[in-house]
Every structure is written in structure tokens, then in C-alpha cells.
C-alpha atoms as a PDB file:
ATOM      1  CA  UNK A   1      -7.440 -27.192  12.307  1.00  0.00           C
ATOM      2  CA  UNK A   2      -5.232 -29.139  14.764  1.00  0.00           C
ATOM      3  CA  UNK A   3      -2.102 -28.646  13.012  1.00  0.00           C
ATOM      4  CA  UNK A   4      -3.028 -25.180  12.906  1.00  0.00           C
ATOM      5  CA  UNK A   5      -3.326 -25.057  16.897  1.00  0.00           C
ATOM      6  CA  UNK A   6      -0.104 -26.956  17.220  1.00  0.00           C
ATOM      7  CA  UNK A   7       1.686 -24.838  14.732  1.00  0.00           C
ATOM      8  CA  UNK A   8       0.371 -21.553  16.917  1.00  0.00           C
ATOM      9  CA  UNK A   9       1.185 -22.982  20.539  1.00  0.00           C
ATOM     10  CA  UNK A  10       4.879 -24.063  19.221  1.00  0.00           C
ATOM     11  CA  UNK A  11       5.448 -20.484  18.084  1.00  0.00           C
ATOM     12  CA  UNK A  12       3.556 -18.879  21.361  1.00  0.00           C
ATOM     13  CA  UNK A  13       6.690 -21.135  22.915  1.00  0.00           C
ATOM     14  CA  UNK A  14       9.374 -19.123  21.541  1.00  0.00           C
ATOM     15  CA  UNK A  15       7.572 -15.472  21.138  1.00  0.00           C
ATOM     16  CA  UNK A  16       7.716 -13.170  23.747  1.00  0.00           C
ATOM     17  CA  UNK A  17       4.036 -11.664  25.196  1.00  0.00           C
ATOM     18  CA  UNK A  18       3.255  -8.326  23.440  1.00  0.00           C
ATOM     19  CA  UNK A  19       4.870  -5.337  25.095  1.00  0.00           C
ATOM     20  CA  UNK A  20       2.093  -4.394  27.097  1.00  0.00           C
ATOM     21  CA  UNK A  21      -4.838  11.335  19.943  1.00  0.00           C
ATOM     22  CA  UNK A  22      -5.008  13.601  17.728  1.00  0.00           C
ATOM     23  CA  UNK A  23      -5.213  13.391  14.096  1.00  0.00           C
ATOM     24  CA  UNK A  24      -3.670  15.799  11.991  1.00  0.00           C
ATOM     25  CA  UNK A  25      -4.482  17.369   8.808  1.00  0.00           C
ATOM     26  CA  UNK A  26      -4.106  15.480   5.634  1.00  0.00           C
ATOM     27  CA  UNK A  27      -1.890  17.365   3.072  1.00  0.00           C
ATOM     28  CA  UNK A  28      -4.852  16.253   0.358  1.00  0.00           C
ATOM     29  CA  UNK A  29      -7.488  16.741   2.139  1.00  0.00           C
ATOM     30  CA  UNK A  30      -9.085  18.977   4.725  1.00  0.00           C
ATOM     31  CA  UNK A  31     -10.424  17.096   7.702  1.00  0.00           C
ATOM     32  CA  UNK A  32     -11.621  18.117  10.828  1.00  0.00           C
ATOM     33  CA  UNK A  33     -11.343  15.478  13.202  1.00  0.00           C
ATOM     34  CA  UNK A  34     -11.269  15.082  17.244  1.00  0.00           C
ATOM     35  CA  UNK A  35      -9.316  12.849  19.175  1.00  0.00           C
ATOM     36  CA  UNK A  36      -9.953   8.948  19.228  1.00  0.00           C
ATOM     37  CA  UNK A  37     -11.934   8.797  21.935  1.00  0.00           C
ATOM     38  CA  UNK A  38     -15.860   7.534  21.989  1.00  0.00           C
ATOM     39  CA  UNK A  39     -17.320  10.922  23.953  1.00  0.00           C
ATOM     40  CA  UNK A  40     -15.949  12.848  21.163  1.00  0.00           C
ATOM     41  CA  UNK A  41     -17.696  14.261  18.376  1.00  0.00           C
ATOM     42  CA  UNK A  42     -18.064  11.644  15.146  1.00  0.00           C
ATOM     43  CA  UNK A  43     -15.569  12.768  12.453  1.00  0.00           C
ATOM     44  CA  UNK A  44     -17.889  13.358   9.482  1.00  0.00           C
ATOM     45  CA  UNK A  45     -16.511  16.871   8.330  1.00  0.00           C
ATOM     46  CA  UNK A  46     -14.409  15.588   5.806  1.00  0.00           C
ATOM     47  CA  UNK A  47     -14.119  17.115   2.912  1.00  0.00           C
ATOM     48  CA  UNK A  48     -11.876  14.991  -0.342  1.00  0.00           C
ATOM     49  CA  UNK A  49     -11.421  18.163  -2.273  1.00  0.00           C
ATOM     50  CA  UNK A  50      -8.011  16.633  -3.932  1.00  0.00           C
ATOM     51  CA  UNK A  51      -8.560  12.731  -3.174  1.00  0.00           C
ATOM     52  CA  UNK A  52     -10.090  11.204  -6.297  1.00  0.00           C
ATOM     53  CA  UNK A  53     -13.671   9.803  -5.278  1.00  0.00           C
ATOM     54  CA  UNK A  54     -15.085   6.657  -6.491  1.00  0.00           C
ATOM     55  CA  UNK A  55     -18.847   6.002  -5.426  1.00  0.00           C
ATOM     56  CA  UNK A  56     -18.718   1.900  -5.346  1.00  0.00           C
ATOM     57  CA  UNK A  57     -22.325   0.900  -4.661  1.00  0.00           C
ATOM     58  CA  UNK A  58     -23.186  -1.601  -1.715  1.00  0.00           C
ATOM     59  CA  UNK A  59     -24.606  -4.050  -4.354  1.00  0.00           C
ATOM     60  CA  UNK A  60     -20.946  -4.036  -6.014  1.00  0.00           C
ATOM     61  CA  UNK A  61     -18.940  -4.353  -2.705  1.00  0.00           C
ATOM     62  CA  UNK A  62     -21.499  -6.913  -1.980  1.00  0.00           C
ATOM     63  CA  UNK A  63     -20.865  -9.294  -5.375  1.00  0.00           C
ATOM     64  CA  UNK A  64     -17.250  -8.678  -4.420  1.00  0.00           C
ATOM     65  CA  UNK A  65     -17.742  -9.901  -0.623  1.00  0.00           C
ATOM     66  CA  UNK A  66     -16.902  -6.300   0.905  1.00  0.00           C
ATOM     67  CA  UNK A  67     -19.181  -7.218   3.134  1.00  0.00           C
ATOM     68  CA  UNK A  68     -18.350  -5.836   6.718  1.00  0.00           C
ATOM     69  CA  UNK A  69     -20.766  -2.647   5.987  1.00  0.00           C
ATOM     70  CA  UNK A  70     -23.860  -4.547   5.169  1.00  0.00           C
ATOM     71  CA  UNK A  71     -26.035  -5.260   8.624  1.00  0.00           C
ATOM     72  CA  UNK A  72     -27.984  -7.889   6.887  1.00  0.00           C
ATOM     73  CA  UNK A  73     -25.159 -10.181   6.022  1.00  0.00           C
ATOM     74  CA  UNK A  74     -24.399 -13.040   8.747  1.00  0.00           C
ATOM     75  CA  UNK A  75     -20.672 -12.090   7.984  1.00  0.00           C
ATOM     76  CA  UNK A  76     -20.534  -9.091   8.601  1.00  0.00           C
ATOM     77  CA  UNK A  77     -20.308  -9.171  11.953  1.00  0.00           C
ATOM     78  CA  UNK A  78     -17.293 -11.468  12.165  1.00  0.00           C
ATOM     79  CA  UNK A  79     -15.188  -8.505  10.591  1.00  0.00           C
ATOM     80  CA  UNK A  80     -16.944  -6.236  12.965  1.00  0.00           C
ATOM     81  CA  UNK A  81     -15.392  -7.913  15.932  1.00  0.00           C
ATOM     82  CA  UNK A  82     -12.224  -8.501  14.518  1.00  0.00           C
ATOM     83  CA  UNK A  83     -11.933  -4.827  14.087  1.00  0.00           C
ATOM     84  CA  UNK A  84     -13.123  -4.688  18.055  1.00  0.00           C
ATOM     85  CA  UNK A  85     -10.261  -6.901  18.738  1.00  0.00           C
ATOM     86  CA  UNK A  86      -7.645  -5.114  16.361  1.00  0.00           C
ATOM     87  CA  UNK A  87      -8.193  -1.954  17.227  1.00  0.00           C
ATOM     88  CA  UNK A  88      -7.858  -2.677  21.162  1.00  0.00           C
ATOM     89  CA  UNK A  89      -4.720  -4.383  20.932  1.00  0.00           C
ATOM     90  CA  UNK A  90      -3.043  -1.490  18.517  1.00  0.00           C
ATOM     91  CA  UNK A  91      -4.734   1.442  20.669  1.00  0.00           C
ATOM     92  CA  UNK A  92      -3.292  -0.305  24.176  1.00  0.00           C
ATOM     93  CA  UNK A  93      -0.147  -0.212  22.725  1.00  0.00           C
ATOM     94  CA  UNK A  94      -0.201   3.214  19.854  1.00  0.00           C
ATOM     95  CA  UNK A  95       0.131   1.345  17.482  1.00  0.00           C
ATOM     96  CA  UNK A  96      -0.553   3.399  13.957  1.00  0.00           C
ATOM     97  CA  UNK A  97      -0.147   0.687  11.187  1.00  0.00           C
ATOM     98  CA  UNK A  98      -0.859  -2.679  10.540  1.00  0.00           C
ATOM     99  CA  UNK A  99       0.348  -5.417   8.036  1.00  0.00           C
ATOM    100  CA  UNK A 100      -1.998  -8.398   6.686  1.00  0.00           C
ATOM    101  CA  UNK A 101      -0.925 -11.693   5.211  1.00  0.00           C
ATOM    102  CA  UNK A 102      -0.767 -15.292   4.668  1.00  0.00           C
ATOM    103  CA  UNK A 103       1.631 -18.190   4.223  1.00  0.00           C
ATOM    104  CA  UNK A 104       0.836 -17.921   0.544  1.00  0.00           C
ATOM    105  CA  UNK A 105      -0.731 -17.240  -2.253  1.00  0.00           C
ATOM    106  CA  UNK A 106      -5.003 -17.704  -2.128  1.00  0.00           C
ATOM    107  CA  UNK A 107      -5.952 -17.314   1.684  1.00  0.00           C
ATOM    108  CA  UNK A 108      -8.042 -14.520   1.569  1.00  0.00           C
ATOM    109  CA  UNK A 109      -5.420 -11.614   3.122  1.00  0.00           C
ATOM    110  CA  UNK A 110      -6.482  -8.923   0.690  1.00  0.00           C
ATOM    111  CA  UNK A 111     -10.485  -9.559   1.541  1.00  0.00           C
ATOM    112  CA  UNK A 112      -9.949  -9.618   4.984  1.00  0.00           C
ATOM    113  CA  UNK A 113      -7.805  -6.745   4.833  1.00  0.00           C
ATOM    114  CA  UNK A 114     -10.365  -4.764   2.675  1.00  0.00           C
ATOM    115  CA  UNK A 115     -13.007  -5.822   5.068  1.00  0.00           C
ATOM    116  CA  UNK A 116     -11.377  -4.573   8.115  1.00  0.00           C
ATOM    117  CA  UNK A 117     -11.019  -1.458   6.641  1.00  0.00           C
ATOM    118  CA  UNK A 118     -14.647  -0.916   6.255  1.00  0.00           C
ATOM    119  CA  UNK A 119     -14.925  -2.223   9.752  1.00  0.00           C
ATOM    120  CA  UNK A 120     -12.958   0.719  11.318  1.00  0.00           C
ATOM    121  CA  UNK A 121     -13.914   3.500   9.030  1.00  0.00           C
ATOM    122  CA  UNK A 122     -17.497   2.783  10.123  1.00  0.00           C
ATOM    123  CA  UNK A 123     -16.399   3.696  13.621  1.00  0.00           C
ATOM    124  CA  UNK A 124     -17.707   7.439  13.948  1.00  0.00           C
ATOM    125  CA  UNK A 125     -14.782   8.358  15.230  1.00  0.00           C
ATOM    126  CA  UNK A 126     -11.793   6.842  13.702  1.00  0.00           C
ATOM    127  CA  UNK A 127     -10.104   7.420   9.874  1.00  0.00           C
ATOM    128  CA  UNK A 128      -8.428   4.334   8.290  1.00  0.00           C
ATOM    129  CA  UNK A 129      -5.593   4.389   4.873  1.00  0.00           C
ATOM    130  CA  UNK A 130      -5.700   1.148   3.395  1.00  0.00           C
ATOM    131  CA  UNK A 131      -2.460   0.464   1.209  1.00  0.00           C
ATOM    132  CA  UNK A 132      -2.196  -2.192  -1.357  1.00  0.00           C
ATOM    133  CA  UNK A 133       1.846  -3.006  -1.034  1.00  0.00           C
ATOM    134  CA  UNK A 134       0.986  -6.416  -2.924  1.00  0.00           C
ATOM    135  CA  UNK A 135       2.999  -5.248  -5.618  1.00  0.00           C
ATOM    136  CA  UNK A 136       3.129  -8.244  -7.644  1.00  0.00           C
ATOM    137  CA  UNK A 137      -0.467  -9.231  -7.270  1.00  0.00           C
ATOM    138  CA  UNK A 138      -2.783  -6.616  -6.616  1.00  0.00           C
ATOM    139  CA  UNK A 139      -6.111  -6.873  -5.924  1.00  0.00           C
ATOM    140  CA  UNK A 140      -7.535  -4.009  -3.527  1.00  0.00           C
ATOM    141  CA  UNK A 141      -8.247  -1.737  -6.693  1.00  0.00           C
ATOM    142  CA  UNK A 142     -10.749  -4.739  -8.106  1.00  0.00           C
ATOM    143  CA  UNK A 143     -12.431  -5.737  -4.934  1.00  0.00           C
ATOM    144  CA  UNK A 144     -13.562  -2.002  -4.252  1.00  0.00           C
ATOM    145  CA  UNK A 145     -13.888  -1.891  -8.333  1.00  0.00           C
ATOM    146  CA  UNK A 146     -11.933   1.793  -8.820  1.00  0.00           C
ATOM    147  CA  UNK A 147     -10.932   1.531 -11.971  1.00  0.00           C
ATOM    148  CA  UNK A 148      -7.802   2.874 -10.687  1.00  0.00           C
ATOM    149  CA  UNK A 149      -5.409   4.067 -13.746  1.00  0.00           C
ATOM    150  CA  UNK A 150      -2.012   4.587 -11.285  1.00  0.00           C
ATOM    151  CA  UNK A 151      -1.259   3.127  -8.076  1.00  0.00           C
ATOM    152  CA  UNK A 152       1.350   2.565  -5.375  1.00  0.00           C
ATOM    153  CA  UNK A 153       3.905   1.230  -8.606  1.00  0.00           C
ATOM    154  CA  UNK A 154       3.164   4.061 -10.370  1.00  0.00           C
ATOM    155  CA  UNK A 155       3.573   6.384  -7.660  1.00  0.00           C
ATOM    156  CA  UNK A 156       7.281   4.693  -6.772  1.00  0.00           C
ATOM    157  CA  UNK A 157       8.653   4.272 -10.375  1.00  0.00           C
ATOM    158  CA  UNK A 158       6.916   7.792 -11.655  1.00  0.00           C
ATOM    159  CA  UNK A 159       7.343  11.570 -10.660  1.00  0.00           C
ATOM    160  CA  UNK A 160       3.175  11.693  -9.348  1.00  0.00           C
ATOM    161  CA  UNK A 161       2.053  13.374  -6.152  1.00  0.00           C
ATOM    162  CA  UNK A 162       0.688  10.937  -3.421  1.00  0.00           C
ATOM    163  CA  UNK A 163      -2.805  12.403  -4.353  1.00  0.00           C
ATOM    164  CA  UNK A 164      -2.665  11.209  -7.823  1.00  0.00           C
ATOM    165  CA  UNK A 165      -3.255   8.187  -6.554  1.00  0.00           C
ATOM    166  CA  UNK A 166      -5.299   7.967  -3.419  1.00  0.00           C
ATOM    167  CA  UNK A 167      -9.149   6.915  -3.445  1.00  0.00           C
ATOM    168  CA  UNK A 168     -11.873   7.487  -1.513  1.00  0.00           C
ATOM    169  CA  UNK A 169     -14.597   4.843  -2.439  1.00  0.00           C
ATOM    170  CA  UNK A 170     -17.391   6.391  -1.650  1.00  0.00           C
ATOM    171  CA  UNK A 171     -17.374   5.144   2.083  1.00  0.00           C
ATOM    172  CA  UNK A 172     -16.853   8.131   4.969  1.00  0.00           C
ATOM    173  CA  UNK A 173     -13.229   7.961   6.777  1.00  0.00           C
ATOM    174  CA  UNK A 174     -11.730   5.586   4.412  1.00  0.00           C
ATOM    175  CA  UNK A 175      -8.579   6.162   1.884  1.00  0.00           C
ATOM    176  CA  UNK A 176      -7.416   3.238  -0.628  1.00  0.00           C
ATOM    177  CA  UNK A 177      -4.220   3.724  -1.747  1.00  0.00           C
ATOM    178  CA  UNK A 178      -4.503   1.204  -4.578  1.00  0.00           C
ATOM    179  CA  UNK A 179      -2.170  -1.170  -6.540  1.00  0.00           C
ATOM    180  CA  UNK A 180      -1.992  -1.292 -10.399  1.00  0.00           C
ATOM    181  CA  UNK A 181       0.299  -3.739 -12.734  1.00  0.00           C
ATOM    182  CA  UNK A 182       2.531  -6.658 -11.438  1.00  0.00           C
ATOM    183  CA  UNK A 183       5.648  -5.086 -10.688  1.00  0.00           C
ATOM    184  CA  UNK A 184       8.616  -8.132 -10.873  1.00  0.00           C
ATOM    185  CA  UNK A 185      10.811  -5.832  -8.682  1.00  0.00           C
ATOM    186  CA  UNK A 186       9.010  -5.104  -6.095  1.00  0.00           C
ATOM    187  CA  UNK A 187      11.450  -6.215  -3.558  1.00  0.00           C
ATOM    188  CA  UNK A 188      13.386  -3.701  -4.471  1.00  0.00           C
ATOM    189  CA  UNK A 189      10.714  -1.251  -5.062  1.00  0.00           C
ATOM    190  CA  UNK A 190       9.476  -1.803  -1.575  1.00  0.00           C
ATOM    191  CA  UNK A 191      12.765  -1.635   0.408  1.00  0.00           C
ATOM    192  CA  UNK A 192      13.447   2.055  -1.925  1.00  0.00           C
ATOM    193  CA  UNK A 193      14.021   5.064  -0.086  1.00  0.00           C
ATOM    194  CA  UNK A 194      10.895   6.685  -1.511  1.00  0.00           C
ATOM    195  CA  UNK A 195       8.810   4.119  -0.146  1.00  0.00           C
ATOM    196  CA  UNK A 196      10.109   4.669   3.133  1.00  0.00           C
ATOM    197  CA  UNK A 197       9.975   8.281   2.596  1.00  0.00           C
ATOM    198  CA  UNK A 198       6.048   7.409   1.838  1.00  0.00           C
ATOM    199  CA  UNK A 199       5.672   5.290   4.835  1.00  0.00           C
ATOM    200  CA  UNK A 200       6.554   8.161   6.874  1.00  0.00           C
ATOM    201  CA  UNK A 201       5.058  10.614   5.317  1.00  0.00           C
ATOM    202  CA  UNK A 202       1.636   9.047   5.533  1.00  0.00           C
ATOM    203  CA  UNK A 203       2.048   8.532   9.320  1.00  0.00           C
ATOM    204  CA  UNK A 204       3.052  11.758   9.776  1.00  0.00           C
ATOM    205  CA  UNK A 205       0.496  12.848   7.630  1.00  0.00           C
ATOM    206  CA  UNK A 206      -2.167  10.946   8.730  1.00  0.00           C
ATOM    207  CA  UNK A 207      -1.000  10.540  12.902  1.00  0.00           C
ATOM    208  CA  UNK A 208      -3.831   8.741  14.422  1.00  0.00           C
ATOM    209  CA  UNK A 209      -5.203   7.431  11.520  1.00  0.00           C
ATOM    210  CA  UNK A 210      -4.801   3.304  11.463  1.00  0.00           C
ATOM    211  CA  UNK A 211      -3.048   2.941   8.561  1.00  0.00           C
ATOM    212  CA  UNK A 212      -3.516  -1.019   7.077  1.00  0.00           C
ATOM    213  CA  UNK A 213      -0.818  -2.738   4.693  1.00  0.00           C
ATOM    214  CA  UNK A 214      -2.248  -5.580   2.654  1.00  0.00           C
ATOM    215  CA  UNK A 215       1.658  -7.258   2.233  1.00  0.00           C
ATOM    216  CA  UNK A 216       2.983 -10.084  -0.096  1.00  0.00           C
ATOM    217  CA  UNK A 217       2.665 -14.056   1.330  1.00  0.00           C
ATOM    218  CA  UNK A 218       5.294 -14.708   3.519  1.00  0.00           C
ATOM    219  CA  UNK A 219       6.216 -17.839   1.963  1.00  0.00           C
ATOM    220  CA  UNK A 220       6.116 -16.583  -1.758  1.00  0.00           C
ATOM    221  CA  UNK A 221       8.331 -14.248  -1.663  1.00  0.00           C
ATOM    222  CA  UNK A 222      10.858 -11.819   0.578  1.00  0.00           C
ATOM    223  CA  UNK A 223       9.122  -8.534   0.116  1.00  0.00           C
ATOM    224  CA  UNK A 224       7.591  -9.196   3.557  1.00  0.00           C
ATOM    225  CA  UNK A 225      10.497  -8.867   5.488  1.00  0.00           C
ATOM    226  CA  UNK A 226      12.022  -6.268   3.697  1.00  0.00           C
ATOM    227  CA  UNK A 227       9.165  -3.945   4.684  1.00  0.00           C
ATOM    228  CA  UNK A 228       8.596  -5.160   8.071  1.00  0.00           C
ATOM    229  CA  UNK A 229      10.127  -1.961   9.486  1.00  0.00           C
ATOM    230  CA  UNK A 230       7.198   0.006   7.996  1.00  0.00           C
ATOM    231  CA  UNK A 231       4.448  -1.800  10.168  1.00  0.00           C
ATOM    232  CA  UNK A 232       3.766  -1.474  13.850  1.00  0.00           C
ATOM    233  CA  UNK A 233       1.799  -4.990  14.207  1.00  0.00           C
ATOM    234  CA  UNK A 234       0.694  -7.543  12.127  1.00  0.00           C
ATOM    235  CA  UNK A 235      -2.364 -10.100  11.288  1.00  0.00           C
ATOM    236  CA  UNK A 236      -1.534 -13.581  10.098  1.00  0.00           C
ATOM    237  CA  UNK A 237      -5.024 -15.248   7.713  1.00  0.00           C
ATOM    238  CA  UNK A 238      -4.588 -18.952   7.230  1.00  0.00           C
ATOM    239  CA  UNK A 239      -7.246 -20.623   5.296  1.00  0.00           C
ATOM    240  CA  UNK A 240      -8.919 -23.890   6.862  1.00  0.00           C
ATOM    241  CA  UNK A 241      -7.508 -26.811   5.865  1.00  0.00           C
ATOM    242  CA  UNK A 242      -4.636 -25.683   3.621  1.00  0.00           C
ATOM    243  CA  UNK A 243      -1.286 -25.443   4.921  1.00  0.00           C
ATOM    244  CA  UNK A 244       0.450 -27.943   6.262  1.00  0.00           C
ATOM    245  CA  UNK A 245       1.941 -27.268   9.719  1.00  0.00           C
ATOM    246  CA  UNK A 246       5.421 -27.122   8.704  1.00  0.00           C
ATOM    247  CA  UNK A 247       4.392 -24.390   6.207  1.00  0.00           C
ATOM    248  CA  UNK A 248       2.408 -22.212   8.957  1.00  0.00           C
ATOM    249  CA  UNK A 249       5.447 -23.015  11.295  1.00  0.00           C
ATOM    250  CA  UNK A 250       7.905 -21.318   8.668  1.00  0.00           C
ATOM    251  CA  UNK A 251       6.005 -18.024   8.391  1.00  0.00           C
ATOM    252  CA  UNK A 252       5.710 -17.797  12.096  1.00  0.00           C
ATOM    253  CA  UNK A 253       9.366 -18.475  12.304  1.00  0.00           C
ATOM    254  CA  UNK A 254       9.587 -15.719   9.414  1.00  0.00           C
ATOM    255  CA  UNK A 255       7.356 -13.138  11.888  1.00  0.00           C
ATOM    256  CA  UNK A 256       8.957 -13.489  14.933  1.00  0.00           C
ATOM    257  CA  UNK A 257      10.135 -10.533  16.022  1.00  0.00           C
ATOM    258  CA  UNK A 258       7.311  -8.630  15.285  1.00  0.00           C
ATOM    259  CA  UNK A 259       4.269  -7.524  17.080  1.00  0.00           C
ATOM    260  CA  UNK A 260       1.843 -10.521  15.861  1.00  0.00           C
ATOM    261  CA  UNK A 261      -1.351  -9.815  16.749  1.00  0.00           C
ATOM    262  CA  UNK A 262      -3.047 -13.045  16.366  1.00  0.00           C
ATOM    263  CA  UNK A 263      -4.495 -15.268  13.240  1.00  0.00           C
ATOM    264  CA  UNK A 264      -7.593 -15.139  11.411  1.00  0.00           C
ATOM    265  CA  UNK A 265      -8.814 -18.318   9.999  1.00  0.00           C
ATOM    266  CA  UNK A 266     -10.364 -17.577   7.154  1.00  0.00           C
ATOM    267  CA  UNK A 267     -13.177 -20.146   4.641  1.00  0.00           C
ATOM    268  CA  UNK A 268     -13.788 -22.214   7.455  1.00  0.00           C
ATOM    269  CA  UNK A 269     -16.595 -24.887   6.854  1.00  0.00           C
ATOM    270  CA  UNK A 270     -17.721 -24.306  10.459  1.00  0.00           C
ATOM    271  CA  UNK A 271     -19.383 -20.879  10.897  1.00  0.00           C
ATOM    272  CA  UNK A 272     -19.072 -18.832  14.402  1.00  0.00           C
ATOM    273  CA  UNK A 273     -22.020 -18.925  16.585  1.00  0.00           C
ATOM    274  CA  UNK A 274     -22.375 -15.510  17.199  1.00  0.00           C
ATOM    275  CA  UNK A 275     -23.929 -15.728  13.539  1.00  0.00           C
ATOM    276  CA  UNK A 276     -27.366 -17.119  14.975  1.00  0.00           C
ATOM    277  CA  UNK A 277     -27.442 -14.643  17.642  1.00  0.00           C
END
């Protein structure tokens, strides 16, 4: 945990302090939605006519530890605030999209990713796309269990529509657009112009919609910083106890000039407090 700290406040040295709607209609869907704002009316008109649904049941998100829905788990409520805390810093500054990762391989990105997701679709009031762009180890489909047949790969080697492949898991305001197969050039898959052409077209698509990228490890491989240009902000998970600082040094080094929201330090042995409130 120290060397995580000193890791963070030698980076804070040489970052600069973050620079201090309406959502449209989806071009698969038709949504009626109101602007992002709590006095608003709850967006619960949607109807996935063309989006593939997948009806996961709490018990499975559960034994996968999709957890962030279920009130009776003490963890819930840690992804609950950190969507509290996400969502204010990218709303203060309009941000749309969001990228998640680690130093490498293991941490936990793709849960906490997952589980933010559920976090912010649960808000009455706000829509959320969650993209696996882990291209060469992709886990989204299994943790929401979609049995997915074609995902983001397929979609950027194939001639499919973008609604071939989107998922709605059975949870109100969220969209998965899932991964499927290890793709070994996904660097090059990544920095294509069609998946540019994607990027946009989802935030154009989508507009207010907070659109979340569960990306490669930094240190594993360069896909990160090929794509960086796609993502507004982005959420660093370091598990407890694993890297060393010089590692967790490098991928700051490898983030800096981004907007870095903050860290998330993830299969901690001590639990927050909040948990016994």
C-alpha cells in the first residue's frame, strides 16, 4: 500500500490538475429519454426492439461477483460510490466515455468495469454502453454470461451491423457491447479506421450516454495508447499488494496526458468502513 501512495504522489508531481444533456436516439433502439438531470423524469421507456436481449439472473451475476445491483451484498455499495464519484468528475467536465485498466494482467479491471456499469445504469436517469475493447482477452461476455456468438472482433474484421452485436442483459439502461475470440492483432484492429468510425458513431449515437471502455493492461501490451484518443477520462485498478512501485510508476508515466481520474484499489485485505454502516 505505501509504494502504491508513493508511486501516486510522484506522478500527482508531474500531472497537471484536471481541467476544471440530452440524449439522442439510438439507431437500434427507440428510447425516450430526458435530460441528465435528477428532477427529470426516470428513463424507463426503452424499448430494445433490435438489441439482442439476454435475461442474466441476479443469482448468476451474483456467482460471477456482478454485484453492484444486489442491496444485500456489503460490496455493493463500494461500486455504488465509485459510480457517485465517477460520474461527478466526468459530468463537471462533459465528459462522455471512460477507459478502465490496470498495470497488467489479473487486477480485476474488467469486474470493476462491469460493476460500474450496473452502478450507473441503476441511476433512473442515466443510460450507460459498456464496450469490451480487451481484444486479446475478453471477459465482459462471461461475467454477464451472454453466450455472445460475435463481438467487437467480429464486428471489425466482418461486414455485421453494430446491432448484431450489442446486448442488453436483462438490466434497464444498460448496453454490452461484448468481446468474443483472442484477436493477436488487435493493435492494429483497434487503431483501424472502422473502429474509430465506431467510436464516433456510438457517441454520436448515444450523446449523453456514459459510454465505458474496459481497455488492455497498460504494461502488457500497446493497444492502450493506441486508443487513447477514443476515451475522454480514465480509471486506473491496482490490486493490493501486487505491483511493485516501479511497475505502477511506468503506467502512470504511460497515462500522463490523459484525464486520470483517480485509482481503485481493488482485493484489498482491509475492507472500507462504510461496509458496517
Amino acid at each position: 500500500m505505501d509504494r502504491i501512495q508513493k508511486a501516486l504522489d510522484k506522478a500527482k508531481e508531474k500531472r497537471s490538475s484536471l481541467q476544471s444533456g440530452n440524449i439522442s436516439t439510438d439507431e437500434s433502439d427507440q428510447i425516450t429519454v430526458n435530460a441528465v438531470d435528477p428532477l427529470q423524469s426516470p428513463i424507463d421507456a426503452i424499448s430494445y426492439s433490435k438489441t439482442k436481449v439476454v435475461d442474466v439472473s441476479p443469482a448468476d451475476l451474483a456467482a460471477n461477483r456482478i454485484v453492484a445491483g444486489i442491496y444485500s451484498n456489503v460490496q455493493s455499495s463500494v461500486f455504488r460510490m465509485l459510480r457517485t464519484q465517477v460520474l461527478k468528475k466526468m459530468r463537471t467536465n462533459n465528459w462522455q466515455s471512460i477507459a478502465i485498466t490496470s498495470p497488467t494482467a489479473g487486477e480485476g479491471k474488467s469486474l470493476v468495469a462491469s460493476n460500474v456499469a450496473v452502478a450507473i445504469a441503476m441511476e433512473l436517469n442515466q443510460t450507460v454502453l459498456l464496450v469490451d475493447m480487451d481484444l486479446r482477452n475478453p471477459s465482459i461476455n462471461n461475467y454477464f454470461g451472454l453466450n455472445a456468438k460475435l463481438g467487437l472482433k467480429d464486428y471489425l474484421e466482418g461486414d455485421i451491423s453494430l446491432a448484431d452485436v450489442l446486448i442488453n442483459p436483462g438490466i434497464n439502461r444498460l448496453v454490452i457491447l461484448p468481446g468474443m475470440n483472442r484477436a493477436e492483432d488487435s493493435a492494429e484492429l483497434l487503431s483501424s479506421p472502422k473502429m474509430a468510425n465506431l467510436v464516433e458513431d456510438i457517441k454520436a449515437q448515444y450523446d449523453s450516454r456514459i459510454i465505458i471502455f474496459d481497455v488492455p493492461p497498460l504494461l502488457a501490451t500497446d493497444d492502450v495508447h493506441l486508443a487513447s484518443s477514443y476515451f475522454d477520462c480514465s480509471l486506473l485498478v491496482l490490486e493490493d499488494g501486487r505491483n511493485s512501485e516501479q511497475d505502477i510508476t511506468k503506467a502512470l508515466q504511460y497515462m500522463e496526458g490523459t484525464n486520470l481520474l483517480g485509482t481503485v484499489l481493488n482485493k484489498s485485505e482491509k475492507p472500507p468502513t462504510h461496509q458496517s454502516y
